[in-house]
N, C-alpha and C. Protein backbone atom coordinates (compact mmCIF):
# COMPACT_ATOMS: atom_id res chain seq x y z
N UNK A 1 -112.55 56.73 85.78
CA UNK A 1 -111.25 56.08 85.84
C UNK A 1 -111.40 54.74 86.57
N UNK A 2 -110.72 54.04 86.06
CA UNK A 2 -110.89 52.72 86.88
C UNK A 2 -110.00 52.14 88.01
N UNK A 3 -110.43 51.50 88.70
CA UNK A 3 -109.67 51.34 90.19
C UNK A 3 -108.49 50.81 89.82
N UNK A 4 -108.18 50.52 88.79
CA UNK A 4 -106.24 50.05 88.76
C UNK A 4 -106.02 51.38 88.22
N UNK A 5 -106.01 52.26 87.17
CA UNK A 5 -105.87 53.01 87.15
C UNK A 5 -105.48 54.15 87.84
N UNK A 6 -106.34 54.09 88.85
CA UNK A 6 -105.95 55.01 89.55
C UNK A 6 -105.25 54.84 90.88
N UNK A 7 -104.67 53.60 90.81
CA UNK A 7 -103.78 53.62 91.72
C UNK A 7 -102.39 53.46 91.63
N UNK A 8 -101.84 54.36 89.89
CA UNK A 8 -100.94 54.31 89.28
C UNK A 8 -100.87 55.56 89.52
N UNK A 9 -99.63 56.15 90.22
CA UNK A 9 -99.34 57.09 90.27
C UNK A 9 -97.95 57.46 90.20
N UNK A 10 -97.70 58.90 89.91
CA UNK A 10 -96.27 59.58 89.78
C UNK A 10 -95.43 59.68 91.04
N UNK A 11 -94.28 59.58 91.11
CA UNK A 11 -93.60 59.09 91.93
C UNK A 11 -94.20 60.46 93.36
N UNK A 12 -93.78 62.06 92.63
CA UNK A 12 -94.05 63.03 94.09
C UNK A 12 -95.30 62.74 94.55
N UNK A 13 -96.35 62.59 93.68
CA UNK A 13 -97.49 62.20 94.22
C UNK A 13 -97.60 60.94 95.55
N UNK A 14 -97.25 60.12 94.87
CA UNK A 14 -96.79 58.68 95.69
C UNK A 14 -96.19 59.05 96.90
N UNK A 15 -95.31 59.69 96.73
CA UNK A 15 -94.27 60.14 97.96
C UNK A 15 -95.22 61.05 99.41
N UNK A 16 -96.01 61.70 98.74
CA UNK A 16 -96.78 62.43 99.51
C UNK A 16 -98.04 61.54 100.37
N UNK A 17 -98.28 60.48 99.66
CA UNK A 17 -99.23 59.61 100.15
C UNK A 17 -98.91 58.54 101.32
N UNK A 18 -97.99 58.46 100.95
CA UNK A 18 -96.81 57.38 101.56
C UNK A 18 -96.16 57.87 102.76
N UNK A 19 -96.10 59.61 102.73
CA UNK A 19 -95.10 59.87 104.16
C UNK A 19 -96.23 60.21 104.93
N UNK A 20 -97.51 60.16 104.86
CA UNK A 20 -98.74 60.00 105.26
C UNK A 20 -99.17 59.14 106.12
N UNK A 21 -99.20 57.82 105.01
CA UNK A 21 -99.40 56.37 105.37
C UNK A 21 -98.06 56.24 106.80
N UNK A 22 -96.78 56.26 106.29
CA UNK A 22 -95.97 56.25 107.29
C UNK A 22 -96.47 56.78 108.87
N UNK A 23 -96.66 58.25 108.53
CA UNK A 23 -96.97 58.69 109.81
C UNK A 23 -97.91 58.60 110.55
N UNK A 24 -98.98 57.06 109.83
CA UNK A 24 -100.13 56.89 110.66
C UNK A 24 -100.06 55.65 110.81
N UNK A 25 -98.63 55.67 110.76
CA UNK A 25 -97.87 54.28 111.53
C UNK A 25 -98.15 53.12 110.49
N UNK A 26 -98.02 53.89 109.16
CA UNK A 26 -98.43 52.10 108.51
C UNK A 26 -96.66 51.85 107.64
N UNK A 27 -97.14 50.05 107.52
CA UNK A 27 -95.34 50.14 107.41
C UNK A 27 -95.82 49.50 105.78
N UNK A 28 -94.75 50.31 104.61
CA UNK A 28 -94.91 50.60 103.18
C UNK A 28 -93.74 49.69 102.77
N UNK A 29 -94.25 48.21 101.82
CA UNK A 29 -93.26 47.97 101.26
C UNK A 29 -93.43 48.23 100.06
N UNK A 30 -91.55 47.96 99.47
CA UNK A 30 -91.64 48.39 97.71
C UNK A 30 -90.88 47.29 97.00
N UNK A 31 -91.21 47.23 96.02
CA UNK A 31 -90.24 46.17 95.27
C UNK A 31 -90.13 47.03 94.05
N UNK A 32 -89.62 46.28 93.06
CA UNK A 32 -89.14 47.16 91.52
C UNK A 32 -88.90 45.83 90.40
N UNK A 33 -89.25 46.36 89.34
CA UNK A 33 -89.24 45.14 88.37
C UNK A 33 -89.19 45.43 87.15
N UNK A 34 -89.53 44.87 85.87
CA UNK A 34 -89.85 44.80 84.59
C UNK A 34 -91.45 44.78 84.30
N UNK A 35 -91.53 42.94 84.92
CA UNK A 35 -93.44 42.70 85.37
C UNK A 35 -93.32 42.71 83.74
N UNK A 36 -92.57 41.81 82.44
CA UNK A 36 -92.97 42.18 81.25
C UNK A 36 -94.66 41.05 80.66
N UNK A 37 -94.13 39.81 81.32
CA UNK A 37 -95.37 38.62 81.42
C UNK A 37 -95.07 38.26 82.99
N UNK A 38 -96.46 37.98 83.61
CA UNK A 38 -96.69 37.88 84.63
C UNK A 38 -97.29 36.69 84.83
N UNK A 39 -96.37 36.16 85.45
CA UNK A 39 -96.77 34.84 85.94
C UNK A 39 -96.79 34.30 87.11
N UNK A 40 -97.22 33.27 87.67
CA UNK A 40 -96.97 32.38 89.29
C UNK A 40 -96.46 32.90 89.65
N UNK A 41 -94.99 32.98 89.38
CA UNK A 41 -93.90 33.33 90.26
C UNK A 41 -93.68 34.86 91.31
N UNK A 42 -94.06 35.53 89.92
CA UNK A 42 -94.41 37.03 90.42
C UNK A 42 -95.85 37.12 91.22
N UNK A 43 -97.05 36.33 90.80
CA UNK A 43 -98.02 36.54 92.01
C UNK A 43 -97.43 36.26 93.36
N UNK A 44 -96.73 35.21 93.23
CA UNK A 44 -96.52 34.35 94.97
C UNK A 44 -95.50 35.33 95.69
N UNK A 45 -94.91 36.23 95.00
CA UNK A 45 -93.42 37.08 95.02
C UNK A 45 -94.36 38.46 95.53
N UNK A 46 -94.96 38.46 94.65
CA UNK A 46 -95.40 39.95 95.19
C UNK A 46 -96.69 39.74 96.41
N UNK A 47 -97.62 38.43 96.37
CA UNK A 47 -98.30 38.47 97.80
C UNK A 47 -97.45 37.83 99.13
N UNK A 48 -96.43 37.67 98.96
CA UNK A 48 -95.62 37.39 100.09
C UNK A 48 -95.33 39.08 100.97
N UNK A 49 -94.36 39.68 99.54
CA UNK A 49 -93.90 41.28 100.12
C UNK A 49 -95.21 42.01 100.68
N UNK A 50 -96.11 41.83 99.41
CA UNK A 50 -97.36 42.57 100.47
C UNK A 50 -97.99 42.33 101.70
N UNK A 51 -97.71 40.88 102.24
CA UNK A 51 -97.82 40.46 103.77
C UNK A 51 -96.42 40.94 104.88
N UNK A 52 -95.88 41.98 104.19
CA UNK A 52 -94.73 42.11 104.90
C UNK A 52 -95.10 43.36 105.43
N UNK A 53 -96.03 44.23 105.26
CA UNK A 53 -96.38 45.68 105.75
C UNK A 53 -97.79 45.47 105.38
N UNK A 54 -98.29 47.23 105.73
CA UNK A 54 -99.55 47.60 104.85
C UNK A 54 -100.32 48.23 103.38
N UNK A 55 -99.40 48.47 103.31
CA UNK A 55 -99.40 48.79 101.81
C UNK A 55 -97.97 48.07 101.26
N UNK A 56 -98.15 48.14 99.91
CA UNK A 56 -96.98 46.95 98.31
C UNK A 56 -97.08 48.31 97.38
N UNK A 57 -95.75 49.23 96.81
CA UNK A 57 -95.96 49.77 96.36
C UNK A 57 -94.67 49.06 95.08
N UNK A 58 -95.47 49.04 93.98
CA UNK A 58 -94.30 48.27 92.90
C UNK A 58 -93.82 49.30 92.04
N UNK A 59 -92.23 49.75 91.57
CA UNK A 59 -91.68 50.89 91.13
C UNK A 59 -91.25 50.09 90.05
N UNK A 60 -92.11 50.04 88.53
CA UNK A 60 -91.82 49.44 87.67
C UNK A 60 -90.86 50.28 86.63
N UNK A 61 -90.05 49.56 86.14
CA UNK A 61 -89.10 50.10 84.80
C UNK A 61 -89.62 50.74 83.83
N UNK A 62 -89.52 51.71 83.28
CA UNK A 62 -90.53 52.76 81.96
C UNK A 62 -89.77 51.51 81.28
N UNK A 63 -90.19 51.66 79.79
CA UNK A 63 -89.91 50.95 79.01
C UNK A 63 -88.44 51.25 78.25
N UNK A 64 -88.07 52.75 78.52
CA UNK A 64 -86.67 52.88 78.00
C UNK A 64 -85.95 52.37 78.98
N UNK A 65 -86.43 52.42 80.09
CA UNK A 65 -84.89 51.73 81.06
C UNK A 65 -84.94 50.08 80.84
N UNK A 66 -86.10 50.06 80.47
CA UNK A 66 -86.02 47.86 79.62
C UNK A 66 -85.11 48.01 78.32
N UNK A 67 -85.03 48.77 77.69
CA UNK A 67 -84.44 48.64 76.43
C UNK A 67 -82.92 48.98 76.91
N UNK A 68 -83.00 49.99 77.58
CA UNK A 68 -81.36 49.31 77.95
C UNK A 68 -80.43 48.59 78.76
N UNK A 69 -81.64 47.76 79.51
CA UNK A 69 -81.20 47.07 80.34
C UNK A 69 -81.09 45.67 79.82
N UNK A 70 -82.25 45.41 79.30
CA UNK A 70 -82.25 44.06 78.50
C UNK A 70 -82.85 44.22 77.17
N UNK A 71 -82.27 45.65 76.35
CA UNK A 71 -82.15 45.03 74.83
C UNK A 71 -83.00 45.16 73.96
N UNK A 72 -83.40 46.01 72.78
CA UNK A 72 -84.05 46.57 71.74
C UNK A 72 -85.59 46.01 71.54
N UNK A 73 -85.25 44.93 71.85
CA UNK A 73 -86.59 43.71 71.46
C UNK A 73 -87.67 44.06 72.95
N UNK A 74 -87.09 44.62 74.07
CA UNK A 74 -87.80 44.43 75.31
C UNK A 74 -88.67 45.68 75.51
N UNK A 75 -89.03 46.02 76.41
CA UNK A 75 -90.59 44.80 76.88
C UNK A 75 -91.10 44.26 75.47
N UNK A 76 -91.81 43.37 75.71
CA UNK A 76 -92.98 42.78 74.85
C UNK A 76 -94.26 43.98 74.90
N UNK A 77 -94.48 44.50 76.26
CA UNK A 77 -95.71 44.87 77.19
C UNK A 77 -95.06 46.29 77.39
N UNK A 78 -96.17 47.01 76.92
CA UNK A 78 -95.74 48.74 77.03
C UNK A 78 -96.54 48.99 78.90
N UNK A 79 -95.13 49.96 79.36
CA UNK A 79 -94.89 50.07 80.59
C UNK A 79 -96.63 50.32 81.29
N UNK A 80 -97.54 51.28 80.49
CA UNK A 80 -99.11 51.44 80.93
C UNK A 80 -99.67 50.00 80.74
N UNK A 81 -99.37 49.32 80.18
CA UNK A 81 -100.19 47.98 80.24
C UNK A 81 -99.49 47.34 81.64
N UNK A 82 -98.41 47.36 81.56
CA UNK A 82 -97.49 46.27 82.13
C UNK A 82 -98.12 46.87 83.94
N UNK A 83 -98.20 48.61 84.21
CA UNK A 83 -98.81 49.11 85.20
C UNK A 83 -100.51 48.57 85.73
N UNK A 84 -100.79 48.58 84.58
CA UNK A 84 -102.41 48.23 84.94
C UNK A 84 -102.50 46.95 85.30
N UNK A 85 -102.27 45.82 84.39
CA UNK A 85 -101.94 44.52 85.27
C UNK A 85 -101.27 44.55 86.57
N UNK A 86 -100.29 45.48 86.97
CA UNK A 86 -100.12 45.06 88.20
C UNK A 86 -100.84 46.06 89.53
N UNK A 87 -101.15 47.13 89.31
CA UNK A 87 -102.45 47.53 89.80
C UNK A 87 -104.07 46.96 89.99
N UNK A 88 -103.99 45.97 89.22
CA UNK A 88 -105.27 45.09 89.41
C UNK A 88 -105.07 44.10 90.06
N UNK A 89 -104.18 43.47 90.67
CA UNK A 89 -103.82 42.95 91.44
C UNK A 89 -104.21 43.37 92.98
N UNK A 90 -105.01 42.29 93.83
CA UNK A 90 -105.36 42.78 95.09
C UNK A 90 -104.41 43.18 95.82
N UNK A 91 -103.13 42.66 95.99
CA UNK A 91 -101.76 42.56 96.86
C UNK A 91 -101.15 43.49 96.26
N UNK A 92 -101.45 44.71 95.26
CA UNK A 92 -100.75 45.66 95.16
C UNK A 92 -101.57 47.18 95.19
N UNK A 93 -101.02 47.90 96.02
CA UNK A 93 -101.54 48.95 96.36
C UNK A 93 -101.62 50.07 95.43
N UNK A 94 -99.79 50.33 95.15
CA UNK A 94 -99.76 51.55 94.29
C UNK A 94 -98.60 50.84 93.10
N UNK A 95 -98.52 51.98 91.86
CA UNK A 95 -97.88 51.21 91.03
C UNK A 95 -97.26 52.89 90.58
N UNK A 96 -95.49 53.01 90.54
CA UNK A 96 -95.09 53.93 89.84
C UNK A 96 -93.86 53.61 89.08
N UNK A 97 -93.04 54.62 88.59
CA UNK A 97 -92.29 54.28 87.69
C UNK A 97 -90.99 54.75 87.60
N UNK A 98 -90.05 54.14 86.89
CA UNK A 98 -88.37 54.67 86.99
C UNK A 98 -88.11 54.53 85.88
N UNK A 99 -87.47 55.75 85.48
CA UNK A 99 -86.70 55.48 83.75
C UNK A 99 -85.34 55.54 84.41
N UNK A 100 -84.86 55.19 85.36
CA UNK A 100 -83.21 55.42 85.80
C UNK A 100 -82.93 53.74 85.41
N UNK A 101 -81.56 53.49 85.68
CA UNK A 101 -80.83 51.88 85.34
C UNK A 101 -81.27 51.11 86.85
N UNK A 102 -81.86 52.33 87.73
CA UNK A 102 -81.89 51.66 88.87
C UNK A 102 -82.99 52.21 89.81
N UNK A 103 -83.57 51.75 90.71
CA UNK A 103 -84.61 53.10 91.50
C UNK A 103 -84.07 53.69 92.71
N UNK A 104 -83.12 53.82 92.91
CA UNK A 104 -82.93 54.52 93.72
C UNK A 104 -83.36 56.15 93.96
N UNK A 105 -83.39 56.76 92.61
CA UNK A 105 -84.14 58.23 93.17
C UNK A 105 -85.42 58.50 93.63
N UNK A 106 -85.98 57.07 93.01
CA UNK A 106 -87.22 56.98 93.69
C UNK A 106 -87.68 56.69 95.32
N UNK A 107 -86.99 55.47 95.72
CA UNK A 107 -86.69 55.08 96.60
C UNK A 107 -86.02 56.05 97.60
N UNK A 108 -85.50 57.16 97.22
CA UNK A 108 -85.23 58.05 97.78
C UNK A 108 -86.30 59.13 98.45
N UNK A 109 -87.50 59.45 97.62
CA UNK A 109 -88.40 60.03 97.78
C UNK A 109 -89.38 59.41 97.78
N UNK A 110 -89.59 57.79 97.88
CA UNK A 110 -90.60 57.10 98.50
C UNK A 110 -90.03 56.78 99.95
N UNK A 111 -89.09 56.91 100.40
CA UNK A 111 -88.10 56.32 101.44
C UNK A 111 -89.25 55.04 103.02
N UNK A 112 -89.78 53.99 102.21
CA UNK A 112 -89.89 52.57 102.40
C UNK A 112 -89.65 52.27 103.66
N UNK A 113 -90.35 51.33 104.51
CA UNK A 113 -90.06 51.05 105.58
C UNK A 113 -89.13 49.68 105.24
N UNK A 114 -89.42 48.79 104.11
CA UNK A 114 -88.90 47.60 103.54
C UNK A 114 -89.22 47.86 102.52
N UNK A 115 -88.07 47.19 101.57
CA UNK A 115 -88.21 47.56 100.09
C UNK A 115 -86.84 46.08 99.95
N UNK A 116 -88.13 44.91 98.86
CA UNK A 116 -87.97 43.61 99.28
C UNK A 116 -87.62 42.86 96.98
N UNK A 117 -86.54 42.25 97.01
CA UNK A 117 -86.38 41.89 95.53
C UNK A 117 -86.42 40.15 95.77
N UNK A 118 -86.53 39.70 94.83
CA UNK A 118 -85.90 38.24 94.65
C UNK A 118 -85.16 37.25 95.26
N UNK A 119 -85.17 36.59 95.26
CA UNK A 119 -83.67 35.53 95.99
C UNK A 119 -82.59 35.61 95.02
N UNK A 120 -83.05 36.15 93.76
CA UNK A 120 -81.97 35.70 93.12
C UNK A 120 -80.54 37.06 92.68
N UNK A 121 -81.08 37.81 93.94
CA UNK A 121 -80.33 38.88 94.45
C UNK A 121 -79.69 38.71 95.77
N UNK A 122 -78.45 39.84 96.06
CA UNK A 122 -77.59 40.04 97.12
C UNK A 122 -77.80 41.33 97.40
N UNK A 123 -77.75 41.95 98.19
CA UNK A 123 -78.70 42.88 99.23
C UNK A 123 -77.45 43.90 99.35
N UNK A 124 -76.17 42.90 99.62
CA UNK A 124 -75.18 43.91 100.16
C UNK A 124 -74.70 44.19 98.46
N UNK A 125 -75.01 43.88 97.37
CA UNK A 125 -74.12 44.74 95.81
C UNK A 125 -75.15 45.36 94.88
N UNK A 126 -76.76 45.40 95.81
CA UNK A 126 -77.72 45.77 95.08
C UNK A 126 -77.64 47.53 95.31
N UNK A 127 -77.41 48.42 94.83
CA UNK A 127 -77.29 50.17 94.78
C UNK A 127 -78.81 50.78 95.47
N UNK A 128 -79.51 50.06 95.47
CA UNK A 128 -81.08 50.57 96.60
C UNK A 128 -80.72 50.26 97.78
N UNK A 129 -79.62 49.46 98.03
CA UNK A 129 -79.64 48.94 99.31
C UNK A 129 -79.31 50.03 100.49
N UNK A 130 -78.15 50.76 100.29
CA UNK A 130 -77.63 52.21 100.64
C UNK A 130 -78.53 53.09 100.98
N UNK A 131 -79.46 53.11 99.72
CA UNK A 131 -80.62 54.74 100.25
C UNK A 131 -81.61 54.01 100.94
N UNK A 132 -82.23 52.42 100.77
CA UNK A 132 -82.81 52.40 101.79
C UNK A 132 -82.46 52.31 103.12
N UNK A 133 -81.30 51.91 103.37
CA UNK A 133 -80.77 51.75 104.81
C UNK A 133 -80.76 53.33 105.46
N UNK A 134 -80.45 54.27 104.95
CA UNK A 134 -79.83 55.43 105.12
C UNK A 134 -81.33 56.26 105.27
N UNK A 135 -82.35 56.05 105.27
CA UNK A 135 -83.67 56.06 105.34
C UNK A 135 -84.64 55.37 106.43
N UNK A 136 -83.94 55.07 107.10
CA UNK A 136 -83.95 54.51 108.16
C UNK A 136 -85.19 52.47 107.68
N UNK A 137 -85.08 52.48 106.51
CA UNK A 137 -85.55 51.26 105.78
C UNK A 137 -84.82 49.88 105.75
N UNK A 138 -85.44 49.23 105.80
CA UNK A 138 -84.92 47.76 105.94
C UNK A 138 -84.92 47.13 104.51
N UNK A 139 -83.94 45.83 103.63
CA UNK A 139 -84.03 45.42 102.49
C UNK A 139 -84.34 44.26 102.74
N UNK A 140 -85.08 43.38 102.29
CA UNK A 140 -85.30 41.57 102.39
C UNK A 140 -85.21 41.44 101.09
N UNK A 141 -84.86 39.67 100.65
CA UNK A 141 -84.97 39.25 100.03
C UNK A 141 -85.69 37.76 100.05
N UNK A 142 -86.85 37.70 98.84
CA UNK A 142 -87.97 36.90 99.42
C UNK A 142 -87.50 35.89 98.47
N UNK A 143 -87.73 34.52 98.31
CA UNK A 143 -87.52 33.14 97.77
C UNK A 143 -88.30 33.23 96.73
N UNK A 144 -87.65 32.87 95.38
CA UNK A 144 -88.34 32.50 94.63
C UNK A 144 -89.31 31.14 94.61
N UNK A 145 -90.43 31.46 93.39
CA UNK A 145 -91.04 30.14 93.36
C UNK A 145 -90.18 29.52 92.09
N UNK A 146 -89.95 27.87 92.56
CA UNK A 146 -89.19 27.28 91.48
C UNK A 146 -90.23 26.88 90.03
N UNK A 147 -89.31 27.50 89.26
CA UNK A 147 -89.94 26.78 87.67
C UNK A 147 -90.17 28.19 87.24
N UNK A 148 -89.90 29.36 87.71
CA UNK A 148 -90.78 30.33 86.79
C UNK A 148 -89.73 31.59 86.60
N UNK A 149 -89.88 31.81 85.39
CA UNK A 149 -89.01 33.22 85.34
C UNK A 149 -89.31 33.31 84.01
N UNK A 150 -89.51 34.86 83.50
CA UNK A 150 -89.85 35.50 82.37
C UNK A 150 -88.45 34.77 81.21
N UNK A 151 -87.38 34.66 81.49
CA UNK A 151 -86.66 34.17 80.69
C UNK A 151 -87.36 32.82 79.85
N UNK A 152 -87.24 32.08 80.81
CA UNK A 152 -88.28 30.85 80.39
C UNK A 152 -89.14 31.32 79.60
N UNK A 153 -90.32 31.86 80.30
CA UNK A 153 -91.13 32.21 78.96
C UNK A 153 -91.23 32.94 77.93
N UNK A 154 -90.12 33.79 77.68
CA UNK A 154 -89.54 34.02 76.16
C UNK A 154 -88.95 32.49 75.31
N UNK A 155 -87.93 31.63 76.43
CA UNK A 155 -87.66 30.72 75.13
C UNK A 155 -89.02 29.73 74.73
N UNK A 156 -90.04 29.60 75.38
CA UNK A 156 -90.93 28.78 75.17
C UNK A 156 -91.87 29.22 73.72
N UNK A 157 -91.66 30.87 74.13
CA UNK A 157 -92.49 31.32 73.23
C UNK A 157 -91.50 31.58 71.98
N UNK A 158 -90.43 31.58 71.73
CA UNK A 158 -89.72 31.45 71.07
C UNK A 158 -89.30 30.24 69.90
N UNK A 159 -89.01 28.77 70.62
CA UNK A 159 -90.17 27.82 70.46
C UNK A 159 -90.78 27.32 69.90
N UNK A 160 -91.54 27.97 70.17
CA UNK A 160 -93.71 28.29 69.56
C UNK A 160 -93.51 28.30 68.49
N UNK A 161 -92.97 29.67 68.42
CA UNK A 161 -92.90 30.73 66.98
C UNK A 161 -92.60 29.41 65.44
N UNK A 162 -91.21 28.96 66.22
CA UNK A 162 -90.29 28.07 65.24
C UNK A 162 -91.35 27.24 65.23
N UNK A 163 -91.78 26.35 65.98
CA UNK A 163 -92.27 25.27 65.46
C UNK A 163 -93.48 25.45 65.07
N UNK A 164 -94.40 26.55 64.99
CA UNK A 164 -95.66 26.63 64.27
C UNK A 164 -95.36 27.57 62.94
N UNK A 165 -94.08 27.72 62.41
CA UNK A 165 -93.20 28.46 61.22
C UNK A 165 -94.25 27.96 59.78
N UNK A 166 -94.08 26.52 60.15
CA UNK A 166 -94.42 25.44 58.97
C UNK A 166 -95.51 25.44 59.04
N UNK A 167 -96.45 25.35 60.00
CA UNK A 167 -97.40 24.76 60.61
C UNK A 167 -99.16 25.20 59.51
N UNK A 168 -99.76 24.18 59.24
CA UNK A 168 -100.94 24.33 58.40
C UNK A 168 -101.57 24.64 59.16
N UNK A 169 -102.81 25.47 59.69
CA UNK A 169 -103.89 25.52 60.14
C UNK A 169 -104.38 24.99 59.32
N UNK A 170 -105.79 24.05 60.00
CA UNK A 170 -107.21 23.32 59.74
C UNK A 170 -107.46 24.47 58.92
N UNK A 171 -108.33 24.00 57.51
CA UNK A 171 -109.25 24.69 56.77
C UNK A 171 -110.19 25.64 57.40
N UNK A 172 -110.55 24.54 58.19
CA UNK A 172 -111.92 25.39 59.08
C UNK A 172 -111.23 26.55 59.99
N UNK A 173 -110.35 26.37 60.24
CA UNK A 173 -109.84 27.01 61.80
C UNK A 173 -109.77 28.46 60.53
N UNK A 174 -108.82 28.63 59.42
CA UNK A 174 -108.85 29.61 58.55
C UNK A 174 -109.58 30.15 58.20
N UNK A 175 -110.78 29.46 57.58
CA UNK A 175 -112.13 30.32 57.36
C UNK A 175 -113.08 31.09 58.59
N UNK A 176 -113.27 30.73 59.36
CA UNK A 176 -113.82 31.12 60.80
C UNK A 176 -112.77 32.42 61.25
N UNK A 177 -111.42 32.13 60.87
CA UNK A 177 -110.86 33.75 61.78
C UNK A 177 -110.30 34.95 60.83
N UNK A 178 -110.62 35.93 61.25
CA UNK A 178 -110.58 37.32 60.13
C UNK A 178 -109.58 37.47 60.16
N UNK A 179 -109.20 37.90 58.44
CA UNK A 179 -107.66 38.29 58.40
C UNK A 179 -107.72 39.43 59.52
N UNK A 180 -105.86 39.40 59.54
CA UNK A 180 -105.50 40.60 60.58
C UNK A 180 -105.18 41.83 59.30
């Protein structure tokens, strides 16, 4: 198994590792996401939170809670890919998962010393905010980096699509690559 791999784990599992880590005094942050393309923004986002404790544990969206959160077409990136990229990541420790609209049941049974989202959130109308407080857990919210957000890079690639619609490839470029 390979070292991102296996540091994808199921939430009770996680939970058991974690009230561990806790009790040997280490302080566990969590964040939660999509993570569908990963870019700048999310590296600088997620090695900030992971300088906020000792372990970064990221509670990513299964792919049905993307489809109904943002919509038939979503993810691009099936939730085991979308996990392994962010498990290979040095600044992330553990990587698990939520098919709820929200993580709080997780967050419940990971119960976080800090458990840290976006700027482009409010802390007091976010529904994690409650079970982490009540958990004796703290919520931050860390600054985005400007210029970057997955939205963006859907319309870019969107775009793309249109304007290479028409588009000739070079003779050569055609002969050299195998049909799909």
């Amino acid at each position: 198994m390979s070292d991102a791999k296996s540091r994808i784990k199921p939430v009770d599992k996680l939970a058991a590792l974690i009230a561990a880590e806790k009790k040997a005094g280490k302080k566990v942050v969590t964040t939660n996401g999509v993570y569908d393309f990963l870019h700048a923004g999310h590296l600088h986002y997620l090695e900030e939170a992971r300088a906020l404790g000792d372990l970064l544990v990221v509670i990513l969206n299964t792919d049905a809670s993307v489809k109904r959160i943002k919509g038939p077409s979503r993810p691009v990136n099936s939730e085991q890919d979308r996990a392994r990229i962010l498990a290979a990541l040095r600044c992330v420790d553990y990587v698990t998962f939520f098919d709820e609209s929200d993580p709080r049941v997780v967050l419940s049974k990971l119960r976080p010393s800090i458990h840290v989202k976006g700027g482009d959130y409010d802390p007091e109308h976010m529904p994690e905010t409650i079970i982490v407080r009540k958990h004796g857990g703290e919520v931050r919210i860390l600054t985005l980096k400007e210029g970057y957000s997955n939205t963006r890079q859907y319309e870019k690639i969107r775009a793309a699509a249109e304007a290479e619609a028409g588009f000739e490839r070079p003779e050569w470029l055609r002969q050299a690559q195998k049909p799909k």
